[in-house]
PDB file of N, CA and C in Angstrom:
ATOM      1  N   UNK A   1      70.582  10.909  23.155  1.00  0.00           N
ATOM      2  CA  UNK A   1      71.737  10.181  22.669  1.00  0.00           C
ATOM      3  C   UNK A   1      71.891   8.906  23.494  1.00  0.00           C
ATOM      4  N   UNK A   2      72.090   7.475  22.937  1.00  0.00           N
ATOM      5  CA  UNK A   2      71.688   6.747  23.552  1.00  0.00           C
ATOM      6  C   UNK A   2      73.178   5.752  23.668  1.00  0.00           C
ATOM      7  N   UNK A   3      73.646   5.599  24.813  1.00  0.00           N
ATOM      8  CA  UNK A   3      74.816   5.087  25.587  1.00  0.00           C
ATOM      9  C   UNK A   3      75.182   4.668  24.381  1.00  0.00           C
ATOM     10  N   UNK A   4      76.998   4.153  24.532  1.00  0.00           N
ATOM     11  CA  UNK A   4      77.690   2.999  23.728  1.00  0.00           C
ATOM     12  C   UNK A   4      77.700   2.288  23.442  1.00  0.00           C
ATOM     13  N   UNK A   5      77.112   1.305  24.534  1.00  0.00           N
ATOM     14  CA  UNK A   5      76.681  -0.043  24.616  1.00  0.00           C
ATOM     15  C   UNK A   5      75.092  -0.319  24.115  1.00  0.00           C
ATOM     16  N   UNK A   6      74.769   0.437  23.985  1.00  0.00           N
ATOM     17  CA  UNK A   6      72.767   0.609  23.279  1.00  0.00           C
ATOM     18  C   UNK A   6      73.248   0.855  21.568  1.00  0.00           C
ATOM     19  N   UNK A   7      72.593   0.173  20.773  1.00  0.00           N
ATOM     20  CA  UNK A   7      72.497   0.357  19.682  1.00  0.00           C
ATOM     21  C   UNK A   7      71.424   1.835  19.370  1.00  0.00           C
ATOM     22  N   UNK A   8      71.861   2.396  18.354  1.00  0.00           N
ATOM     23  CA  UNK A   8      70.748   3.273  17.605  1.00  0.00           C
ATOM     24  C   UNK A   8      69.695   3.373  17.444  1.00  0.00           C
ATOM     25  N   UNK A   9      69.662   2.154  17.101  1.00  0.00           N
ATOM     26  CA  UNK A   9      68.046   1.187  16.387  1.00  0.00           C
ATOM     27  C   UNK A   9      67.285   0.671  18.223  1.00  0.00           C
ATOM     28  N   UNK A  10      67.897   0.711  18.974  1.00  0.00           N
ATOM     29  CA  UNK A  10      67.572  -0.262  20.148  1.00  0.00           C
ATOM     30  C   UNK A  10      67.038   1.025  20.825  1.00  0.00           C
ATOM     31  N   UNK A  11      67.865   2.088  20.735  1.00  0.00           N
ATOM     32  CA  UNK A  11      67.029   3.379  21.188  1.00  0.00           C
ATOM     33  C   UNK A  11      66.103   3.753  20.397  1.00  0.00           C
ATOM     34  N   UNK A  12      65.758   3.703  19.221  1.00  0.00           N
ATOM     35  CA  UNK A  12      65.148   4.532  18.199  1.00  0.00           C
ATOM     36  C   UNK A  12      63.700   3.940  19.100  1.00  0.00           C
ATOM     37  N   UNK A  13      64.042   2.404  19.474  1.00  0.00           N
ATOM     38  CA  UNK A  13      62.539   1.900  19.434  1.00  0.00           C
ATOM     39  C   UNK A  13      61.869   2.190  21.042  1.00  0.00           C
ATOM     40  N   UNK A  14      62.713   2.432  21.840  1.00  0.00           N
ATOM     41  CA  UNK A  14      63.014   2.228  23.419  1.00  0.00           C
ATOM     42  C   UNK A  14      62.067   4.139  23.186  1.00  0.00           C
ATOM     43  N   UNK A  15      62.551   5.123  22.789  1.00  0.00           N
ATOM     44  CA  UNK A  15      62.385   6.543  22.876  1.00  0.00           C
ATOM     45  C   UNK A  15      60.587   6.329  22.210  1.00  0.00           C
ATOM     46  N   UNK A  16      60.415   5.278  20.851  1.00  0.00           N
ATOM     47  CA  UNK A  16      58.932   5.030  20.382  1.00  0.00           C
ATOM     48  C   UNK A  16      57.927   5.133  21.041  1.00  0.00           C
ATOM     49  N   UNK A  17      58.195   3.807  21.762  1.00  0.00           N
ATOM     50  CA  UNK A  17      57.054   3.506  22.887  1.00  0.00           C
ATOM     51  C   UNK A  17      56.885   4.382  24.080  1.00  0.00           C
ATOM     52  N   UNK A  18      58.038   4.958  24.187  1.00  0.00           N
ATOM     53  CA  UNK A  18      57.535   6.064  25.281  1.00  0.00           C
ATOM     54  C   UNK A  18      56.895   7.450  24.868  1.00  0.00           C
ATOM     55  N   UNK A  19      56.926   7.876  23.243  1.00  0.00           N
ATOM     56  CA  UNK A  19      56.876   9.190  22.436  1.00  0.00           C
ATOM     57  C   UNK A  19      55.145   8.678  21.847  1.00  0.00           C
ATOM     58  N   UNK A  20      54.823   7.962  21.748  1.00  0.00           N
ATOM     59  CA  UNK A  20      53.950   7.368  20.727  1.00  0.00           C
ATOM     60  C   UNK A  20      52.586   8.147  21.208  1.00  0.00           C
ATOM     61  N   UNK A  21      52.140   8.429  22.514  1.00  0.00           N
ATOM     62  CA  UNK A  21      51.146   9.059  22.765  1.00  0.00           C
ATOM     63  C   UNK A  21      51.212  10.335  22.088  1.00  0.00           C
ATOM     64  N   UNK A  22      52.608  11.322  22.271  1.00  0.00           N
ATOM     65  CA  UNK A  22      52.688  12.430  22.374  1.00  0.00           C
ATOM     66  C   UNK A  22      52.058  12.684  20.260  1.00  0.00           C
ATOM     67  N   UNK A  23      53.015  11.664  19.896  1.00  0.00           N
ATOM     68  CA  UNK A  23      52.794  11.715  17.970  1.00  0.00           C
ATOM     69  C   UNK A  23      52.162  11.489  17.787  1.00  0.00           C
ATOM     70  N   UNK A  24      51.236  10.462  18.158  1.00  0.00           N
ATOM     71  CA  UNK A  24      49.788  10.411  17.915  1.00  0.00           C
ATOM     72  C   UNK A  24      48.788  11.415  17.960  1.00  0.00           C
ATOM     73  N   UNK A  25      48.707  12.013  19.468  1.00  0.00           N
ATOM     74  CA  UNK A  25      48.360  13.342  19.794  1.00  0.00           C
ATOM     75  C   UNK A  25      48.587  14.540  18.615  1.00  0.00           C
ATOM     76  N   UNK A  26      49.872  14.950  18.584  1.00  0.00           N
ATOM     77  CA  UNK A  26      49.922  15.654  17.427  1.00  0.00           C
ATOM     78  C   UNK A  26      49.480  14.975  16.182  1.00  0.00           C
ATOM     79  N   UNK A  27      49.007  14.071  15.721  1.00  0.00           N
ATOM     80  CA  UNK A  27      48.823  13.702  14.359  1.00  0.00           C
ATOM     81  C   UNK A  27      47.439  13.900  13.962  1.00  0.00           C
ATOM     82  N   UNK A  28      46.612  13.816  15.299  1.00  0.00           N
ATOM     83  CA  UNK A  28      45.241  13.806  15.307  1.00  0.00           C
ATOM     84  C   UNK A  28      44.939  14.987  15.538  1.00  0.00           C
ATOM     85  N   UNK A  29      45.555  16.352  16.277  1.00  0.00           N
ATOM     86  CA  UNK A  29      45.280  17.502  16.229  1.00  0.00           C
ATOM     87  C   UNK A  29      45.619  18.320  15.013  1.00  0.00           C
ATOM     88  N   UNK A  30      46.440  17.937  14.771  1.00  0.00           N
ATOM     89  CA  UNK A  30      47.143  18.517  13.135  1.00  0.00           C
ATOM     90  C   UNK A  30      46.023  18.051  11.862  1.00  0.00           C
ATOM     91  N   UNK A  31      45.383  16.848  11.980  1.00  0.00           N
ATOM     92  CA  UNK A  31      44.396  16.485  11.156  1.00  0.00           C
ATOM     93  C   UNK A  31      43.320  17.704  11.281  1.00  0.00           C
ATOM     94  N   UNK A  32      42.444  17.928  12.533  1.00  0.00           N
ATOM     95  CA  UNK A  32      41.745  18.493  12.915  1.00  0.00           C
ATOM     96  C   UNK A  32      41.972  19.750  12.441  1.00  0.00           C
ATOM     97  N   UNK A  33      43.204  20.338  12.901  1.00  0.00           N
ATOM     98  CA  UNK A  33      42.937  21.706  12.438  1.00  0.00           C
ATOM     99  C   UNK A  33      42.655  21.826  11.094  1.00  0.00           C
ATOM    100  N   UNK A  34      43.754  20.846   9.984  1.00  0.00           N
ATOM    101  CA  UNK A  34      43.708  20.817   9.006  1.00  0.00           C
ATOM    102  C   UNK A  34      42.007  20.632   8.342  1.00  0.00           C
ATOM    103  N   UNK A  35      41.154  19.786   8.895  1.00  0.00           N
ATOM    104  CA  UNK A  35      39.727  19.727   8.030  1.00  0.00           C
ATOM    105  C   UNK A  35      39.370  20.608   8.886  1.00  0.00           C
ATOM    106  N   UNK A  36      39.025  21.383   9.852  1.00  0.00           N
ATOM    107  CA  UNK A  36      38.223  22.570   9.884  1.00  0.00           C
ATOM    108  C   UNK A  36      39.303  23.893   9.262  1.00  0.00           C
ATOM    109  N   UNK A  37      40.586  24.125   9.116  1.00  0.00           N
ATOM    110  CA  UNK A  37      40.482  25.393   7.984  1.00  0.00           C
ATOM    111  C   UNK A  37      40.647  24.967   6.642  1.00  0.00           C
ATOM    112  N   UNK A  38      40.168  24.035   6.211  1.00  0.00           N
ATOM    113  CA  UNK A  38      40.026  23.146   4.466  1.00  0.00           C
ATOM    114  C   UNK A  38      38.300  24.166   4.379  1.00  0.00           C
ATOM    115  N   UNK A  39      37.726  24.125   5.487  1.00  0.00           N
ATOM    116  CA  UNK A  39      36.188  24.160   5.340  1.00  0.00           C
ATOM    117  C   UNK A  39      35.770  25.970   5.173  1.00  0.00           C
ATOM    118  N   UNK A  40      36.577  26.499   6.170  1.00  0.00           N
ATOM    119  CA  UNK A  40      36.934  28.266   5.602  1.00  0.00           C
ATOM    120  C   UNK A  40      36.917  28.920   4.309  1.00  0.00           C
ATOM    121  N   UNK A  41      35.765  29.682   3.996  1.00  0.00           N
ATOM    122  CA  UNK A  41      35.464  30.195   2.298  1.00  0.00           C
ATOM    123  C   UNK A  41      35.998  31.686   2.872  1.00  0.00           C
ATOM    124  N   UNK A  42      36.310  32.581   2.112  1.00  0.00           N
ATOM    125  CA  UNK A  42      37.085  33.570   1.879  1.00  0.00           C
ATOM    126  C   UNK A  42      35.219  34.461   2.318  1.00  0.00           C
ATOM    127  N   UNK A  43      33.749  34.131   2.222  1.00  0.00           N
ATOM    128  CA  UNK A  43      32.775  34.841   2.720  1.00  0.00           C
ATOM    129  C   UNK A  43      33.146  34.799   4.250  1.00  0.00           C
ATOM    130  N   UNK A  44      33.322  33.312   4.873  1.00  0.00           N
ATOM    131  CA  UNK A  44      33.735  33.078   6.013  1.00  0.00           C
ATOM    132  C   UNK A  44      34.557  34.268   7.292  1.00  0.00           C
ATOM    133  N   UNK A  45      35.555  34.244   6.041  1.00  0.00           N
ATOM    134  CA  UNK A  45      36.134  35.208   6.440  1.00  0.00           C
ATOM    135  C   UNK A  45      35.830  36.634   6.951  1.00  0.00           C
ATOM    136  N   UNK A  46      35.073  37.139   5.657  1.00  0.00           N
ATOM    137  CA  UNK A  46      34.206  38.349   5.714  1.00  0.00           C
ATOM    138  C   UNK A  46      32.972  38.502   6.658  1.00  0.00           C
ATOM    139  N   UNK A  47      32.774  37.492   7.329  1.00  0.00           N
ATOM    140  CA  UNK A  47      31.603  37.968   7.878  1.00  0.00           C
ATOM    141  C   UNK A  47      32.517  37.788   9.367  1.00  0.00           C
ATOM    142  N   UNK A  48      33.165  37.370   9.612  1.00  0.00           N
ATOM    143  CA  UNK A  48      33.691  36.723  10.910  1.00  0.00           C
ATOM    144  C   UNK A  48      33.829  38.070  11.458  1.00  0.00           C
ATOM    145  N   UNK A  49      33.245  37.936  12.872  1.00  0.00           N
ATOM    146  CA  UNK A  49      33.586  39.258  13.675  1.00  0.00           C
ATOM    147  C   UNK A  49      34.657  39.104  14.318  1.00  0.00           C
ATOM    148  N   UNK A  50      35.787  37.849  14.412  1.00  0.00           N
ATOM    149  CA  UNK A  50      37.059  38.056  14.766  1.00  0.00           C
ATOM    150  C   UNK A  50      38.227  38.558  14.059  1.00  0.00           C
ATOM    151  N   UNK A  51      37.930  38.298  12.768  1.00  0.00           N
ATOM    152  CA  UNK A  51      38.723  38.695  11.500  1.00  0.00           C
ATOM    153  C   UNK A  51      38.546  40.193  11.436  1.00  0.00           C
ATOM    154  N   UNK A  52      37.368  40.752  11.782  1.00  0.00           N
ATOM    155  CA  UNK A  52      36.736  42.065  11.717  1.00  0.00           C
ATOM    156  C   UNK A  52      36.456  42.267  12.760  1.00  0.00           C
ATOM    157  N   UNK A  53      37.312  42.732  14.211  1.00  0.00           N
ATOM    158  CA  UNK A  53      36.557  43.157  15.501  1.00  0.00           C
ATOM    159  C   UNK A  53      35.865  44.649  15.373  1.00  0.00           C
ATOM    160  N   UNK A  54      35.879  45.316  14.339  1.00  0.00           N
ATOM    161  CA  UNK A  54      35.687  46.735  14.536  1.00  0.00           C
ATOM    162  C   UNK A  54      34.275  46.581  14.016  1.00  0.00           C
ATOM    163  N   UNK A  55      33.609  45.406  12.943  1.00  0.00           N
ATOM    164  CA  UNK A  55      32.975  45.094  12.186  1.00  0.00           C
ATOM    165  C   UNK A  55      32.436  45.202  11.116  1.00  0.00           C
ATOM    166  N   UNK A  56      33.813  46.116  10.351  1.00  0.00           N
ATOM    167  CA  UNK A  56      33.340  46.323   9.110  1.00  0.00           C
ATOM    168  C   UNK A  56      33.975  45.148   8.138  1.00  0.00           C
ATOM    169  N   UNK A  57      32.657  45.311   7.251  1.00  0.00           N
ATOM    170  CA  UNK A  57      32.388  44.299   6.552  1.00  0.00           C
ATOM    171  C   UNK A  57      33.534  44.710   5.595  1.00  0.00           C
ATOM    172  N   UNK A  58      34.003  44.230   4.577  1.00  0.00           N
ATOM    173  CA  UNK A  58      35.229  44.499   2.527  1.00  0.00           C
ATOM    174  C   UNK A  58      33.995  44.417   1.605  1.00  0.00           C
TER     175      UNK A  58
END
């Protein structure tokens, strides 16, 4: 919350430049996860010995 005398907008941009690594960061990890489980086929699944630690196969 940014003093009385600070506008809204004057913080919005002041909190930016200091946040901008962190959103970036998340924007580029959130991509990532997103295209490697786009690439996951439902065989994927089935064969995965983490999905299946006991290792039976469906």
């Amino acid at each position: 919350m940014p003093y009385r005398n600070v506008s809204m907008a004057s913080h919005a941009v002041t909190q930016a430049k200091l946040m901008w690594p962190f959103i970036a960061g998340f924007g580029v990890v959130g991509a990532a996860v997103t295209y490697a489980t786009l690439g996951v086929t439902k065989e994927d699944i089935k064969k995965s010995s983490f999905a299946n630690p006991g290792g039976q196969h469906h």
